[in-house]
N, C-alpha and C. Protein backbone atom coordinates (compact mmCIF):
# COMPACT_ATOMS: atom_id res chain seq x y z
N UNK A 1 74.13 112.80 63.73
CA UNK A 1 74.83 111.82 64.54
C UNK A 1 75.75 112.54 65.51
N UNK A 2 75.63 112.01 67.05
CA UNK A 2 76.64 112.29 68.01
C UNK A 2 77.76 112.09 67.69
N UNK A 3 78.79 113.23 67.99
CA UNK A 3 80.25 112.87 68.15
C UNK A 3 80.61 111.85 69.44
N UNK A 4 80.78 110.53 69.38
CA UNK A 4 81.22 110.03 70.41
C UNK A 4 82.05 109.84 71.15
N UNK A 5 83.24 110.76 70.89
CA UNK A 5 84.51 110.89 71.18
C UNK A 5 84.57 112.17 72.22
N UNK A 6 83.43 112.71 72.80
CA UNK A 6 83.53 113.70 73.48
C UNK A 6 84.36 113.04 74.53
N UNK A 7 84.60 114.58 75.12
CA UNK A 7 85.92 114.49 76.60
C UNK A 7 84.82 114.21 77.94
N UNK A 8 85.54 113.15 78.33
CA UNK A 8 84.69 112.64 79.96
C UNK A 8 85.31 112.93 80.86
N UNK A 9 84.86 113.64 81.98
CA UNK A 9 85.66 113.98 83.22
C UNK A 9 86.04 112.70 84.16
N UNK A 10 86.24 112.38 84.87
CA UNK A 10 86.39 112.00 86.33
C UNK A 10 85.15 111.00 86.77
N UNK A 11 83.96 112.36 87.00
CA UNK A 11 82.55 111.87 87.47
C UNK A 11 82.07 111.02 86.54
N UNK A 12 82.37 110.75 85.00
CA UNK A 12 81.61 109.51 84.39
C UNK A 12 82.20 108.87 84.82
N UNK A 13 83.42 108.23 85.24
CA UNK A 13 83.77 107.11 85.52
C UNK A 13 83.92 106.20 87.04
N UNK A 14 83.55 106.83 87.57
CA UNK A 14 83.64 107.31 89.49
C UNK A 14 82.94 107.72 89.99
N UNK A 15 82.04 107.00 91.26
CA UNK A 15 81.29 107.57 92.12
C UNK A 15 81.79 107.93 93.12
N UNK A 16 82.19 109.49 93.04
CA UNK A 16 82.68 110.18 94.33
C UNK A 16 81.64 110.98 95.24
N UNK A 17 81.97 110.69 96.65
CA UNK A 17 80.50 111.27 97.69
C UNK A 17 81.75 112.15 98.02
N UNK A 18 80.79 113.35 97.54
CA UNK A 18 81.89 114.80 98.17
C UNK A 18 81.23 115.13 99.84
N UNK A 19 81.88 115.04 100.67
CA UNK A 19 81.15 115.16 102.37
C UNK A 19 80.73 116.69 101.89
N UNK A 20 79.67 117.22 102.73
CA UNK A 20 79.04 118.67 102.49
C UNK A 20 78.98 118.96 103.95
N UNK A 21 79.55 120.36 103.86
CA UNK A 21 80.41 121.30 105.28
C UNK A 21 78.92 120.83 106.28
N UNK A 22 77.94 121.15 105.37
CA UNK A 22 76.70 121.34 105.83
C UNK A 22 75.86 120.20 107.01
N UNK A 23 76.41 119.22 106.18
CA UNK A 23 75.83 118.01 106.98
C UNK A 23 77.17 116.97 107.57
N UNK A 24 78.43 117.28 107.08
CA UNK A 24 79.60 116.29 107.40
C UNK A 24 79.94 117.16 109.02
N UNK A 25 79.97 116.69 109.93
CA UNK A 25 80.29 117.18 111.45
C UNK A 25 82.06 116.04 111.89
N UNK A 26 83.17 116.45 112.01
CA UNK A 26 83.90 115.96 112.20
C UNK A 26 84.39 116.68 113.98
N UNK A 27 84.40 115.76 113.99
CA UNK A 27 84.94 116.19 116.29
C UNK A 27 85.91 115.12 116.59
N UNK A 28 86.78 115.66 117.92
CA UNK A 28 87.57 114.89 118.36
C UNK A 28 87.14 114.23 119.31
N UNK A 29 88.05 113.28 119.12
CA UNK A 29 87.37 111.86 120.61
C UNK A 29 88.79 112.29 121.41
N UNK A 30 87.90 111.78 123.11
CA UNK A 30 88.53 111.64 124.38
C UNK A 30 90.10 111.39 123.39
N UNK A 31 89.86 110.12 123.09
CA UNK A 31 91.35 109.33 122.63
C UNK A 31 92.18 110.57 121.71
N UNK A 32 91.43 111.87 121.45
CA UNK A 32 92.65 112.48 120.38
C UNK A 32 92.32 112.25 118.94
N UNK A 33 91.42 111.41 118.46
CA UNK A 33 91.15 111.01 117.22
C UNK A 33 90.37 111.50 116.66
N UNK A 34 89.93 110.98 115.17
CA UNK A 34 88.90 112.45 114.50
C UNK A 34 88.05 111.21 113.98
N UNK A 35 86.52 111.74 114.81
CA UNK A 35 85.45 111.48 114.36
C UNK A 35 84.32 111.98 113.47
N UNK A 36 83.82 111.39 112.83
CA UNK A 36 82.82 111.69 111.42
C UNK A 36 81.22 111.59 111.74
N UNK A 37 80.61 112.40 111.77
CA UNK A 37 78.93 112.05 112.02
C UNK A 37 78.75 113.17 110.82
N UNK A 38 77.53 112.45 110.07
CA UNK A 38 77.06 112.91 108.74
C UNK A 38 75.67 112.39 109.12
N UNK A 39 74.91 113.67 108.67
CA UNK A 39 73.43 113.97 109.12
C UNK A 39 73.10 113.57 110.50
N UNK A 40 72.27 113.04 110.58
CA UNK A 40 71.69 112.70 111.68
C UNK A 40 71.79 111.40 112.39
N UNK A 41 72.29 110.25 110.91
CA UNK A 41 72.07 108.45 111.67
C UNK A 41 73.65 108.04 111.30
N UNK A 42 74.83 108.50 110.53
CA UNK A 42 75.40 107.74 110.17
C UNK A 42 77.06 108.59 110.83
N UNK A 43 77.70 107.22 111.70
CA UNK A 43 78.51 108.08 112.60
C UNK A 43 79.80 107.17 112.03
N UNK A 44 80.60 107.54 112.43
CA UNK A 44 82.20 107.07 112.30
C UNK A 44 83.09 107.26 113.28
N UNK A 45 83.13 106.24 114.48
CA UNK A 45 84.04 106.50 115.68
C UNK A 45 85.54 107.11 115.09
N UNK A 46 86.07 106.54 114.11
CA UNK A 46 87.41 106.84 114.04
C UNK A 46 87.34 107.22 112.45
N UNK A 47 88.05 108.00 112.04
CA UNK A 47 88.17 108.29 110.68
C UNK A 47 90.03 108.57 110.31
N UNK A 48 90.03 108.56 109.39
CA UNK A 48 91.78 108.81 108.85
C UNK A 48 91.49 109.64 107.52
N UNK A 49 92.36 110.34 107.23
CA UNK A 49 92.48 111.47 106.02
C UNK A 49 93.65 111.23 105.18
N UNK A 50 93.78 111.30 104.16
CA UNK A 50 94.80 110.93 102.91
C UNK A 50 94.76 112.18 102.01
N UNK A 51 95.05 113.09 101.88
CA UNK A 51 95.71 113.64 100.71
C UNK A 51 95.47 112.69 98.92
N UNK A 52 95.13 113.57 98.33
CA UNK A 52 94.78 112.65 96.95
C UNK A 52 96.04 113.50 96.19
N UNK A 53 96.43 114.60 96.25
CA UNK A 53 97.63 115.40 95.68
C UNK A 53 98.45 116.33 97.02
N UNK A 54 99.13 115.01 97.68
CA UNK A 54 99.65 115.68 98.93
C UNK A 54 100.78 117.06 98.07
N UNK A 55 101.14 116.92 96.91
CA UNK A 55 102.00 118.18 96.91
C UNK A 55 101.25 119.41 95.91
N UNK A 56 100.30 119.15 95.41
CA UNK A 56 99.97 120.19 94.11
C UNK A 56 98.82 120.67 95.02
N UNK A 57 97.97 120.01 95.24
CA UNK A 57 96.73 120.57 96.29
C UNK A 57 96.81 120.15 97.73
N UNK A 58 97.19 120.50 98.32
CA UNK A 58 96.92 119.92 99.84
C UNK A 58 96.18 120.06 100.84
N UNK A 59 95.38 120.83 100.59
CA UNK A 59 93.95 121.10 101.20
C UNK A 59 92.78 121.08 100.08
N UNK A 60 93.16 120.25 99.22
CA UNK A 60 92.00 119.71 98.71
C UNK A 60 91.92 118.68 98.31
N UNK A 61 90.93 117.96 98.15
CA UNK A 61 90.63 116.13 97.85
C UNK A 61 91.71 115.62 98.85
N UNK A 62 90.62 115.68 99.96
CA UNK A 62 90.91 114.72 101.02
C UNK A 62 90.05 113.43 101.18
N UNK A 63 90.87 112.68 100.96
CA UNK A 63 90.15 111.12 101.34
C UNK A 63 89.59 111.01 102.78
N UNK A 64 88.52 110.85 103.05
CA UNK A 64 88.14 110.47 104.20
C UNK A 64 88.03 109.13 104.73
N UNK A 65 88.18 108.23 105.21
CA UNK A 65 88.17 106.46 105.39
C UNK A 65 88.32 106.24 106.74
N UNK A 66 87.28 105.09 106.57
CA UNK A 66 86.83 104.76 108.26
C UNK A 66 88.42 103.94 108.48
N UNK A 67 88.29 102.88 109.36
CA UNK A 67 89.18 102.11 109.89
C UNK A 67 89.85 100.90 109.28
N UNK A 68 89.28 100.37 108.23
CA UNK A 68 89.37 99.00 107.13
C UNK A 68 89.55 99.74 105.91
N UNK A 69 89.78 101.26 105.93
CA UNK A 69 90.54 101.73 104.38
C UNK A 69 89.54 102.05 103.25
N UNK A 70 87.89 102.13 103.65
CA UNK A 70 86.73 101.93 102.63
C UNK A 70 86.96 103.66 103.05
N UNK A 71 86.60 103.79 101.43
CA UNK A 71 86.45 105.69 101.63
C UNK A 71 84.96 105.89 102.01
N UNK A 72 84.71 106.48 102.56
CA UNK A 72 83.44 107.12 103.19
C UNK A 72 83.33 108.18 102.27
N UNK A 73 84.07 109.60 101.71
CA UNK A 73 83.58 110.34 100.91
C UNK A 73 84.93 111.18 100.92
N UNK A 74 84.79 112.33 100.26
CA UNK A 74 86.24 113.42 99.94
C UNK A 74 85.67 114.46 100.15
N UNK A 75 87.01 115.07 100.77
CA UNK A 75 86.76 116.94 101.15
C UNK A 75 86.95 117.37 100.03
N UNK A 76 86.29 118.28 99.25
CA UNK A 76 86.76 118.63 98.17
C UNK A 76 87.57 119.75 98.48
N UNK A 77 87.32 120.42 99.86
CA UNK A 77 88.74 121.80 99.78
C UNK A 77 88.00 121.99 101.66
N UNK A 78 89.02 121.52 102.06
CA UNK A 78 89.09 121.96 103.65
C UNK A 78 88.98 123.60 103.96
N UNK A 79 88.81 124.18 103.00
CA UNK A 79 88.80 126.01 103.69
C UNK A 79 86.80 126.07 103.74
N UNK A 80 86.15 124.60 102.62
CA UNK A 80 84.89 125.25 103.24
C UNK A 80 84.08 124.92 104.52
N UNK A 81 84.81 124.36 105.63
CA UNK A 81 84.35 123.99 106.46
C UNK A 81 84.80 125.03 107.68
N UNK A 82 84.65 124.96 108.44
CA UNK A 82 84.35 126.32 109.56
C UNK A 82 85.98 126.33 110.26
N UNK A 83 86.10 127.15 110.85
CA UNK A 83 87.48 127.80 111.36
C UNK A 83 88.32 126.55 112.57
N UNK A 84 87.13 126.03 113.11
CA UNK A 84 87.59 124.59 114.09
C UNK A 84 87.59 123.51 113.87
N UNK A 85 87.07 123.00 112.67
CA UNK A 85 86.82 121.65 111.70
C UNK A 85 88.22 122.38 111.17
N UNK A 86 88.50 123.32 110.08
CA UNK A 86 89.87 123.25 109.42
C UNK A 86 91.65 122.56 110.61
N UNK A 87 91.29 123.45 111.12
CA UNK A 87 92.20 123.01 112.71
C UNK A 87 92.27 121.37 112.78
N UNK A 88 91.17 121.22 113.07
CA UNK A 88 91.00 119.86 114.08
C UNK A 88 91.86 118.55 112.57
N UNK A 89 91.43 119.41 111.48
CA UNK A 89 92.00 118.43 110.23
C UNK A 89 93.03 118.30 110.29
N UNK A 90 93.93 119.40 109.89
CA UNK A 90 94.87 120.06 109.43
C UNK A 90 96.03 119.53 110.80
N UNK A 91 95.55 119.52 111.52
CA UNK A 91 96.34 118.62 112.77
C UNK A 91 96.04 117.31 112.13
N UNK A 92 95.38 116.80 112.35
CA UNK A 92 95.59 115.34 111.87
C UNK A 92 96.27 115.16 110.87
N UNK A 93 96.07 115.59 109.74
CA UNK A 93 96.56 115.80 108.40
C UNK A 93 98.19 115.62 108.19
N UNK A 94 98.73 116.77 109.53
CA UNK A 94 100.02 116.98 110.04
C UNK A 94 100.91 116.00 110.60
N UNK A 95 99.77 115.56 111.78
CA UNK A 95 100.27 113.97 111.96
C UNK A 95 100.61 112.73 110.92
N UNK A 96 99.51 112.91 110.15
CA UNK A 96 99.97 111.76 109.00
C UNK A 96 100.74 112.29 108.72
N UNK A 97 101.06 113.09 107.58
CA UNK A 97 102.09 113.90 106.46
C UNK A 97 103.14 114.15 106.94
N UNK A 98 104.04 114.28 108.26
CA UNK A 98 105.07 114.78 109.10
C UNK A 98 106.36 114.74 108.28
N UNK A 99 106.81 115.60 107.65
CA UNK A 99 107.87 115.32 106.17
C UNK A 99 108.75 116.57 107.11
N UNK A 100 110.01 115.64 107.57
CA UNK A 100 110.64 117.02 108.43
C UNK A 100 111.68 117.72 107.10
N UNK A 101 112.02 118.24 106.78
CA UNK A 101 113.03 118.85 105.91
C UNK A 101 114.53 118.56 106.00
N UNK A 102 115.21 118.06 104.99
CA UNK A 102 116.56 117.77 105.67
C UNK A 102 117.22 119.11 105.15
N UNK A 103 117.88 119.55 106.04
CA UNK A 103 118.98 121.02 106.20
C UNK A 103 120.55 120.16 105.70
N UNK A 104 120.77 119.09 106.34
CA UNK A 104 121.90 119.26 105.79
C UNK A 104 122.10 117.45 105.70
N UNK A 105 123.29 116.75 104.91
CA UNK A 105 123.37 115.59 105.05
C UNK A 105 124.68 115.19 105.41
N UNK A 106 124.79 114.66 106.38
CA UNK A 106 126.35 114.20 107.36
C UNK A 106 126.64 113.23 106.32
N UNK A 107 125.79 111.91 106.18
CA UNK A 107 126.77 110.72 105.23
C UNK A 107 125.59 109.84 104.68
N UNK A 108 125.55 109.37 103.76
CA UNK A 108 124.86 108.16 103.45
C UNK A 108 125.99 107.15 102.92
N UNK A 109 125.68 105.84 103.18
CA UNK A 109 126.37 104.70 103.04
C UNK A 109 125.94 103.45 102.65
N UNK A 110 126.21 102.95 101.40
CA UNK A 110 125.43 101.72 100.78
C UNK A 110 126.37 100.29 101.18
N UNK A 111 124.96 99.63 101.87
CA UNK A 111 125.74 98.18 102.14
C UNK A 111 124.30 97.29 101.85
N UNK A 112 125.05 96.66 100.79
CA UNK A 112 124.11 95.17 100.45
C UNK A 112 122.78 95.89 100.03
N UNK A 113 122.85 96.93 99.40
CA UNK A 113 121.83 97.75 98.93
C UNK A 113 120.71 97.99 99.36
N UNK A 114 121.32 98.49 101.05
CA UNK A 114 120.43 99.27 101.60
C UNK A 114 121.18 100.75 102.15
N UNK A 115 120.75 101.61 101.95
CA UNK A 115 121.16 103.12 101.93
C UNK A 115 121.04 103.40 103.63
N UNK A 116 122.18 104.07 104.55
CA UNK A 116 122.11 104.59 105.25
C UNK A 116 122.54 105.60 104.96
N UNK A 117 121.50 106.49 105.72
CA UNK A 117 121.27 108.13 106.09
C UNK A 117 121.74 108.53 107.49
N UNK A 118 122.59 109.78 107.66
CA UNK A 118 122.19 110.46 108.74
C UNK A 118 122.23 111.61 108.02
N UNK A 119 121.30 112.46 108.59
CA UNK A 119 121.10 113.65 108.29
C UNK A 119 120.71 114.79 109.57
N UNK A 120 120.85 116.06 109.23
CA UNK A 120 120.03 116.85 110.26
C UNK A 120 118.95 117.34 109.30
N UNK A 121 117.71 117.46 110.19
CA UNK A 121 116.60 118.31 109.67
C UNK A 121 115.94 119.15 110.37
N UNK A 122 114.84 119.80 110.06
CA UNK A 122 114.23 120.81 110.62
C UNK A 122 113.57 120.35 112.20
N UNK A 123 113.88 119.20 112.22
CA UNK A 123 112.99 118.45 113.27
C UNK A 123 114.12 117.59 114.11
N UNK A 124 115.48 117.84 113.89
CA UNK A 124 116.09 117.52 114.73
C UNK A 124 117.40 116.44 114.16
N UNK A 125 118.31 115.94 114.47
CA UNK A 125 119.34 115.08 113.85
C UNK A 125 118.86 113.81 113.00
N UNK A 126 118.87 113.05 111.93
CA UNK A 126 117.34 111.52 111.98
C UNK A 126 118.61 110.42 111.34
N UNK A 127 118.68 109.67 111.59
CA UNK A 127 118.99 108.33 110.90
C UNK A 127 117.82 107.56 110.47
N UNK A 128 118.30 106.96 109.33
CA UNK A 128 117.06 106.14 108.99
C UNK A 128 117.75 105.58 107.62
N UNK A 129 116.72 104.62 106.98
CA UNK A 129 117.54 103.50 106.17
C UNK A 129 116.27 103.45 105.25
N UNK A 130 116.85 103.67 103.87
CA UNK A 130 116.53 103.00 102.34
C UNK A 130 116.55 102.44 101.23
N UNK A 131 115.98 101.73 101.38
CA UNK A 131 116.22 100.62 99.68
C UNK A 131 115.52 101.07 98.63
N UNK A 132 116.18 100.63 97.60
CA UNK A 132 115.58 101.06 96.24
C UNK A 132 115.85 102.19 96.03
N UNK A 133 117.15 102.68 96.75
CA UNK A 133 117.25 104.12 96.03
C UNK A 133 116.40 105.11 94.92
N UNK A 134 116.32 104.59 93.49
CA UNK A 134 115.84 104.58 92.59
C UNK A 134 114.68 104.97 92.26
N UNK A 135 113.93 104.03 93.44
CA UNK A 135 112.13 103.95 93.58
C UNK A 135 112.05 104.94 95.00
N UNK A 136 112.85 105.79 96.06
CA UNK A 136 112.60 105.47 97.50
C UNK A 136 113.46 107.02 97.22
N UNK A 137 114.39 107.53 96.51
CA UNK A 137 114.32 108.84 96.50
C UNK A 137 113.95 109.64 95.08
N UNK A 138 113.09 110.75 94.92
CA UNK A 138 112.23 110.81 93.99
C UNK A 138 112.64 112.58 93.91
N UNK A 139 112.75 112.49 92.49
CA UNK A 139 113.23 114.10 92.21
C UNK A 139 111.63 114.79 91.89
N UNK A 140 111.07 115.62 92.80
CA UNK A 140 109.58 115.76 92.24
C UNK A 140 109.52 117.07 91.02
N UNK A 141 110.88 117.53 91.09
CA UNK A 141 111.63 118.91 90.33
C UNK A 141 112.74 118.92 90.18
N UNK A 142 113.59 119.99 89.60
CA UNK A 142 114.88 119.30 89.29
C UNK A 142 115.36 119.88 90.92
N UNK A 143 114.84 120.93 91.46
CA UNK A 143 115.42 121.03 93.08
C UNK A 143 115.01 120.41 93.85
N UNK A 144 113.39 120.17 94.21
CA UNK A 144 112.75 119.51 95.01
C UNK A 144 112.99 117.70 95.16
N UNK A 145 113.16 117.25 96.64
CA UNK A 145 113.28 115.71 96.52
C UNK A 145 113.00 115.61 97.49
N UNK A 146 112.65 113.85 97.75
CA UNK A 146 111.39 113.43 98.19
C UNK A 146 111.92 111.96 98.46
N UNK A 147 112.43 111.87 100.06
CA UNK A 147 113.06 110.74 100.51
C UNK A 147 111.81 109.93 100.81
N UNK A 148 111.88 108.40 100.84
CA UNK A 148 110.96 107.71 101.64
C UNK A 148 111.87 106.09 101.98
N UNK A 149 111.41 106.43 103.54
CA UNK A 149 112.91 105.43 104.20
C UNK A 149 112.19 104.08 103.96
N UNK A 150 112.93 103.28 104.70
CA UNK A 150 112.30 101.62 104.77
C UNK A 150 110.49 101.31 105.45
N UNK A 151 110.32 102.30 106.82
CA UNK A 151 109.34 102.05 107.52
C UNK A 151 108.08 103.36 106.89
N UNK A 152 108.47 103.94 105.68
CA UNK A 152 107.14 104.70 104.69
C UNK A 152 107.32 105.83 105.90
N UNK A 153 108.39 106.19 106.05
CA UNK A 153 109.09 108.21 106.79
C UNK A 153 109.24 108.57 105.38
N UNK A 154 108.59 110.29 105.11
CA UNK A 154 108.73 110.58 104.34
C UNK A 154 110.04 111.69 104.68
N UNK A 155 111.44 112.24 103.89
CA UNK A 155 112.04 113.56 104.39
C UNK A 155 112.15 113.86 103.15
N UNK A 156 111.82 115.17 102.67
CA UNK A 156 111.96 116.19 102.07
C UNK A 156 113.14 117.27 102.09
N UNK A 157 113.60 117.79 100.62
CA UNK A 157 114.72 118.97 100.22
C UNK A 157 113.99 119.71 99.78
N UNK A 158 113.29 120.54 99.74
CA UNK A 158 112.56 121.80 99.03
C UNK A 158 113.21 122.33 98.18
N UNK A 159 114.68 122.51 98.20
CA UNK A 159 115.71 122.91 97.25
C UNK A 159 116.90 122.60 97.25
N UNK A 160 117.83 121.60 96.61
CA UNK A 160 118.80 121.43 96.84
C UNK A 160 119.89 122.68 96.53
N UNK A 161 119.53 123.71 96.10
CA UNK A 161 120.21 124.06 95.66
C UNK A 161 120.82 125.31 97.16
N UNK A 162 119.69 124.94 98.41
CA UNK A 162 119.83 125.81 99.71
C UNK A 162 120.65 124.41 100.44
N UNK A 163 120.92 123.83 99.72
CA UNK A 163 122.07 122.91 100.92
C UNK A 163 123.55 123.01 100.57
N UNK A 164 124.47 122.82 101.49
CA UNK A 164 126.01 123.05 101.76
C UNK A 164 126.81 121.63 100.29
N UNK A 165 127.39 122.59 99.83
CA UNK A 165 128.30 121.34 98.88
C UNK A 165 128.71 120.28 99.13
N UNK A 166 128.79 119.47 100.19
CA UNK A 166 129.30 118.44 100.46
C UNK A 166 127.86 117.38 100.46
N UNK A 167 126.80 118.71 100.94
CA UNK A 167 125.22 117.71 101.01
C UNK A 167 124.84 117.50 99.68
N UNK A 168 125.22 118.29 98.65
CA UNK A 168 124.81 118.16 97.39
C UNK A 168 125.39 117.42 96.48
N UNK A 169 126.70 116.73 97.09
CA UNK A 169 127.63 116.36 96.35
C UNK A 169 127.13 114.47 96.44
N UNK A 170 126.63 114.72 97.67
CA UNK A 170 125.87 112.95 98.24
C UNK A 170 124.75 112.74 96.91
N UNK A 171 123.83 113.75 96.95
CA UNK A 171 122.95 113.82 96.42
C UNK A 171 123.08 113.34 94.86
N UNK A 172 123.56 114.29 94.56
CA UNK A 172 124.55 113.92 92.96
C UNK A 172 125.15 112.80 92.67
N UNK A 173 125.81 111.68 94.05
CA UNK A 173 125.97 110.44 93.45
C UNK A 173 124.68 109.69 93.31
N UNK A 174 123.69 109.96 93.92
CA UNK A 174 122.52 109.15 93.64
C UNK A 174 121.46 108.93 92.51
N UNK A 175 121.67 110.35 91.79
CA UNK A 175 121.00 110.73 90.17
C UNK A 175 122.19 110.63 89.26
């Protein structure tokens, strides 16, 4: 008699279409956008890319999805596709993902329990506003954190422990 308790991966439970370097052709349109043609008949004017582990893997298991959010198939690792397909991603990729770093934090201020921010970051001075503290800033480590404002802006600390005491001291009322 079979042990039926064996360990099941992933693939028993999920039909995942891994795109293959071989036959998946991704190019940019006039408009700037990233298009999908796979083999010979089946094209995709516009495509969008998602990250499946934007922080542990990030060039691998990429969601691919046309325009209505249906996955078309997954990159399983963007390095096996050629030197101008990685590019042409990895820009897009950039565009979605745009997580500027905050360097330092001027003030946050709670009214009617919504959180204002100003901060400076790597990308320039930002204000911006969050609720749910709780749910909306996220310790992904005990250094690393992981802002996400009202309009789904993501800003990132890589380490709190590289910011000025007064930024850390904000921080600390919030955990």
């Amino acid at each position: 008699m079979q042990d039926e308790t064996k360990n099941h991966g992933l693939s028993d439970y999920v039909d995942i279409r891994y795109l293959d370097p071989a036959t998946a052709r991704f190019s940019e349109t006039p408009g700037g956008f990233v298009r999908l043609t796979i083999g010979e008949g089946e094209t995709y004017p516009r495509v969008a890319l998602y990250r499946a582990f934007p922080f542990s893997y990030p060039d691998q298991y990429i969601s691919v999805r046309d325009m209505d959010g249906n996955e078309i198939g997954m990159i399983k690792d963007l390095r096996a596709f050629d030197e101008a397909t990685v590019r042409l991603l990895e820009r897009e990729l950039e565009r979605r993902y745009f997580t500027p770093v905050i360097r330092r934090i001027e003030s946050v201020k709670e009214e009617f329990g919504y959180w204002y921010w100003t901060v400076e970051t790597d990308a320039g001075p930002r204000r911006f506003t969050v609720r749910e503290v709780q749910h909306n800033v996220v310790r992904l480590s005990p250094e690393h954190v992981l802002i996400i404002d009202l309009d789904g802006n993501r800003y990132e600390i890589p380490d709190t422990g590289q910011l000025d005491p007064r930024s850390r001291r904000y921080l600390e009322d919030l955990f």
